[in-house]
Protein backbone atom coordinates (compact mmCIF):
# COMPACT_ATOMS: atom_id res chain seq x y z
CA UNK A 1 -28.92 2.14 -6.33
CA UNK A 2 -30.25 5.21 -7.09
CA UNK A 3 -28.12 8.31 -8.40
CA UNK A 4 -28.03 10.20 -5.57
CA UNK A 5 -26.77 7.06 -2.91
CA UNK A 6 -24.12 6.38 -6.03
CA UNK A 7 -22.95 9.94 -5.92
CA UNK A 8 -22.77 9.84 -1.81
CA UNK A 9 -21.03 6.88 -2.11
CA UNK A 10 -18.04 7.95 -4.48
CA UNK A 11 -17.93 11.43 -2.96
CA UNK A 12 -17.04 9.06 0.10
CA UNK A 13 -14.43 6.75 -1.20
CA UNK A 14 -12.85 10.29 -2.60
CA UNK A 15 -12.39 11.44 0.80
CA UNK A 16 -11.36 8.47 2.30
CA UNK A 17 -8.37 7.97 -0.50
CA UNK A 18 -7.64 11.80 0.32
CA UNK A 19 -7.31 11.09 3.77
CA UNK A 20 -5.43 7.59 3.09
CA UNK A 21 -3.07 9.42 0.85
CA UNK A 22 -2.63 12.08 3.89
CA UNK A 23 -1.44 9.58 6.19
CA UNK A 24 0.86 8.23 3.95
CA UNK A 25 2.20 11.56 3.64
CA UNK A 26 2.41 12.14 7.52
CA UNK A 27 2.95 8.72 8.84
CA UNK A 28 6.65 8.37 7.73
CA UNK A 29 7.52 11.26 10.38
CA UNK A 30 6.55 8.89 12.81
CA UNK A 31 9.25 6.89 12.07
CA UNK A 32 11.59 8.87 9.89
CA UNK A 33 13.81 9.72 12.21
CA UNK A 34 15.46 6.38 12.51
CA UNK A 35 15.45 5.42 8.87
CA UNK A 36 16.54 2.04 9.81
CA UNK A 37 12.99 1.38 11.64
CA UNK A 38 11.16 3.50 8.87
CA UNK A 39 11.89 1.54 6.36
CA UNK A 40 11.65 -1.82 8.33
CA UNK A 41 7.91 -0.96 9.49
CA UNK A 42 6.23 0.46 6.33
CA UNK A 43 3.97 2.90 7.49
CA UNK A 44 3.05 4.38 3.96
CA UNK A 45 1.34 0.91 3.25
CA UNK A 46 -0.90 0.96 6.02
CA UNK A 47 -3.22 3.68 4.58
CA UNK A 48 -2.94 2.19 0.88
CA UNK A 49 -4.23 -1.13 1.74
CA UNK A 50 -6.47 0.05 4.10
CA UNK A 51 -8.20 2.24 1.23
CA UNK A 52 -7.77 -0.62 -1.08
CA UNK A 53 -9.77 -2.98 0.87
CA UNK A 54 -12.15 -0.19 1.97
CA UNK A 55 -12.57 2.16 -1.31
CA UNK A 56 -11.82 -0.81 -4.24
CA UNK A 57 -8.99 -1.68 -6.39
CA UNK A 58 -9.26 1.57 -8.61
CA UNK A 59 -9.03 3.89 -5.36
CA UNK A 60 -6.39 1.87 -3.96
CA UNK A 61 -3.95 1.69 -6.50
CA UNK A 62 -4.18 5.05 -7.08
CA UNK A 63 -3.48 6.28 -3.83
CA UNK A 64 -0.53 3.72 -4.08
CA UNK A 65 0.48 5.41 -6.83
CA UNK A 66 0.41 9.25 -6.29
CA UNK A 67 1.20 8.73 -2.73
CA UNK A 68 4.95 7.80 -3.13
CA UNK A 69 5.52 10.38 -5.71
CA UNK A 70 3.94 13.18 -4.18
CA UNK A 71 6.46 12.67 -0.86
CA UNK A 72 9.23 12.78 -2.99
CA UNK A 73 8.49 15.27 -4.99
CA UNK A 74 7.56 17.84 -2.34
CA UNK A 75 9.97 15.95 0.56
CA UNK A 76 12.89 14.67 -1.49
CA UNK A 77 12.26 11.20 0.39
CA UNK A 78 11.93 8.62 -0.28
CA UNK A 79 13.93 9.53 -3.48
CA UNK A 80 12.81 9.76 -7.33
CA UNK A 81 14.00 6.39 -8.04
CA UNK A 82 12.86 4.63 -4.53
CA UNK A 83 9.47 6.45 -5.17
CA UNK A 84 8.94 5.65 -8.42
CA UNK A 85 9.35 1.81 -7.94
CA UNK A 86 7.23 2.46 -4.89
CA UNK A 87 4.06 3.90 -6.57
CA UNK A 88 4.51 0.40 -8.29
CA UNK A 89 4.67 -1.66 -5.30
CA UNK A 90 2.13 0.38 -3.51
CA UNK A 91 -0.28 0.57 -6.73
CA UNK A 92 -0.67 -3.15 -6.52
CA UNK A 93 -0.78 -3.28 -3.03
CA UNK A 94 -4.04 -0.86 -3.50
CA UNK A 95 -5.00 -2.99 -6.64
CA UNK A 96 -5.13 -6.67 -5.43
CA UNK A 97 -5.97 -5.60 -1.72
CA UNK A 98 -9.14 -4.28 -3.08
CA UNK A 99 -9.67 -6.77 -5.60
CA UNK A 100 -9.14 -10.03 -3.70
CA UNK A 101 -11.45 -8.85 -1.07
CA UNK A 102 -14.14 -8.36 -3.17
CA UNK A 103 -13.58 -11.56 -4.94
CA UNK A 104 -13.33 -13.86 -1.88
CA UNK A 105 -15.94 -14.31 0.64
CA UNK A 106 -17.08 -11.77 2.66
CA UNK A 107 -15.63 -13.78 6.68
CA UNK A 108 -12.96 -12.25 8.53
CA UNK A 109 -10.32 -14.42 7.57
CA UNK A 110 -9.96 -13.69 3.75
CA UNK A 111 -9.14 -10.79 4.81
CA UNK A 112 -5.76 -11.85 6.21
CA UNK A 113 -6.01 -14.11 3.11
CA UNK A 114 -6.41 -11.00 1.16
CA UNK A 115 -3.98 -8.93 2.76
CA UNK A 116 -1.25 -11.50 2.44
CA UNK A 117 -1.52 -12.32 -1.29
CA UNK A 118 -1.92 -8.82 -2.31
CA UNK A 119 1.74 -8.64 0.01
CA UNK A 120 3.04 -11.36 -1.87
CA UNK A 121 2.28 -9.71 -5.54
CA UNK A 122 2.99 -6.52 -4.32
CA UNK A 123 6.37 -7.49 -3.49
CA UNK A 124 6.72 -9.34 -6.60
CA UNK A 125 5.83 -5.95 -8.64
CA UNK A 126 8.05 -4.05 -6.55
CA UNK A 127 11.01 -6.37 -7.55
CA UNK A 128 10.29 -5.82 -10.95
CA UNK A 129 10.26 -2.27 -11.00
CA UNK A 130 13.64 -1.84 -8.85
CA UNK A 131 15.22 -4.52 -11.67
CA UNK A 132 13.74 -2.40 -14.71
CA UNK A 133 14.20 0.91 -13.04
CA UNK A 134 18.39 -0.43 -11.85
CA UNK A 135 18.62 -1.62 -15.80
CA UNK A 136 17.76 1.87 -16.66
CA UNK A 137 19.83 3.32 -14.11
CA UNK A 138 22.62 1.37 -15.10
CA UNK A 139 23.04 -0.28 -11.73
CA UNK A 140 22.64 -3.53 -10.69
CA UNK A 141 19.41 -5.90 -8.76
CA UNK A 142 19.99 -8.97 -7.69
CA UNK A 143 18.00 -11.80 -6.89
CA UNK A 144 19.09 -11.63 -2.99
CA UNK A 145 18.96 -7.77 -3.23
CA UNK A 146 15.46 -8.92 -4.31
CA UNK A 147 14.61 -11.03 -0.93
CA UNK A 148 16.46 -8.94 1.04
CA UNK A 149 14.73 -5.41 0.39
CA UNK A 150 11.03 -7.81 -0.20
CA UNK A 151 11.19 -10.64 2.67
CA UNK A 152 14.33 -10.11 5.01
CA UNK A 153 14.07 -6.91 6.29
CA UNK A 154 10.72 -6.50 5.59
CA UNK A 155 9.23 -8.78 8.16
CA UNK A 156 8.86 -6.38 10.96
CA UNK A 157 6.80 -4.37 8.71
CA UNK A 158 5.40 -7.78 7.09
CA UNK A 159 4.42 -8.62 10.85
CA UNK A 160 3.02 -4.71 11.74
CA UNK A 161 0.18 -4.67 8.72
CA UNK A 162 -1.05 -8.32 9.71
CA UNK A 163 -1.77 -7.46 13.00
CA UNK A 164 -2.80 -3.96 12.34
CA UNK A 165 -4.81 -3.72 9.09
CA UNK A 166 -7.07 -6.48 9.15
CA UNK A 167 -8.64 -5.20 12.66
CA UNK A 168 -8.79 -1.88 11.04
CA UNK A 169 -10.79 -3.40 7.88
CA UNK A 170 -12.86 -5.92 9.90
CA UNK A 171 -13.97 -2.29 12.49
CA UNK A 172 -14.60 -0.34 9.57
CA UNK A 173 -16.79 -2.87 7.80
CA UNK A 174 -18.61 -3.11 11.42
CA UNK A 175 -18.97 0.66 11.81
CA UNK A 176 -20.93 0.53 7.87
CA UNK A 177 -23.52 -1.67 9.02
């Protein structure tokens, strides 16, 4: 590839992870103002794993990253400590999303496979966090505080990115050719 095509190509995947970290700035409104459904539905992953699998595991997880902070630090929500094991959850999201679909084969349906793992160990790193982060905090994680904030009342949300993002990745990889 020559320099110039390698330049065009990461000046791209810089302004798709600046728009991806937009809409996870904006896309909570949607939802925000009943919390209950906001939190159930996810909308700040959409735009991470969508840059993951589009931009790599590098761009990903760093729009996971900043974009939990950056809400809270200019929008007080979520707050600090929900953020910061957020840009956790949502850095791995970005990571393995991007990752795995590089790794497995380039059909359609690795990238549910994809999407599904990188839920699974994003969830996993998210639990972590909120047990390190409630040891520091002196309060206290449990195991079904674990499932419950992970699985239980995730699965609307759980249920929203499989049917969304993978006909969002699988249109954008059309649209490239």
């Amino acid at each position: 590839m020559s320099a110039k095509k390698r330049t065009y190509v990461e000046v791209g995947k810089l302004v798709t992870s600046a728009v991806c970290i937009a809409l996870c700035y904006v896309l909570p409104f949607l939802t925000g103002q009943i919390p209950e459904i906001g939190g159930m539905l996810s909308p700040m992953h959409i735009p991470v794993f969508i840059c993951g699998f589009i931009c790599g595991p590098a761009y990903g997880a760093v729009v996971g990253a900043v974009s939990p902070l950056l809400r809270s630090l200019t929008l007080h929500m979520p707050p600090l400590l929900t953020a910061l094991a957020m840009a956790f959850e949502l850095a791995a999201y970005g990571y393995f999303s991007g990752k795995l679909y590089r790794m497995l084969p380039k059909k359609n349906v690795y990238i549910y496979v994809a999407l599904i793992i990188s839920m699974l160990l994003g969830r996993i790193v998210w639990g972590s966090a909120m047990f390190i982060i409630s040891g520091i905090a002196q309060n206290t994680f449990t195991f079904s505080a674990f499932i419950a904030g992970a699985f239980t009342s995730a699965v609307p949300g759980i249920i929203c990115h499989i049917l969304l993002i993978p006909p969002v990745v699988m249109a954008l990889k059309k649209a490239r050719k």
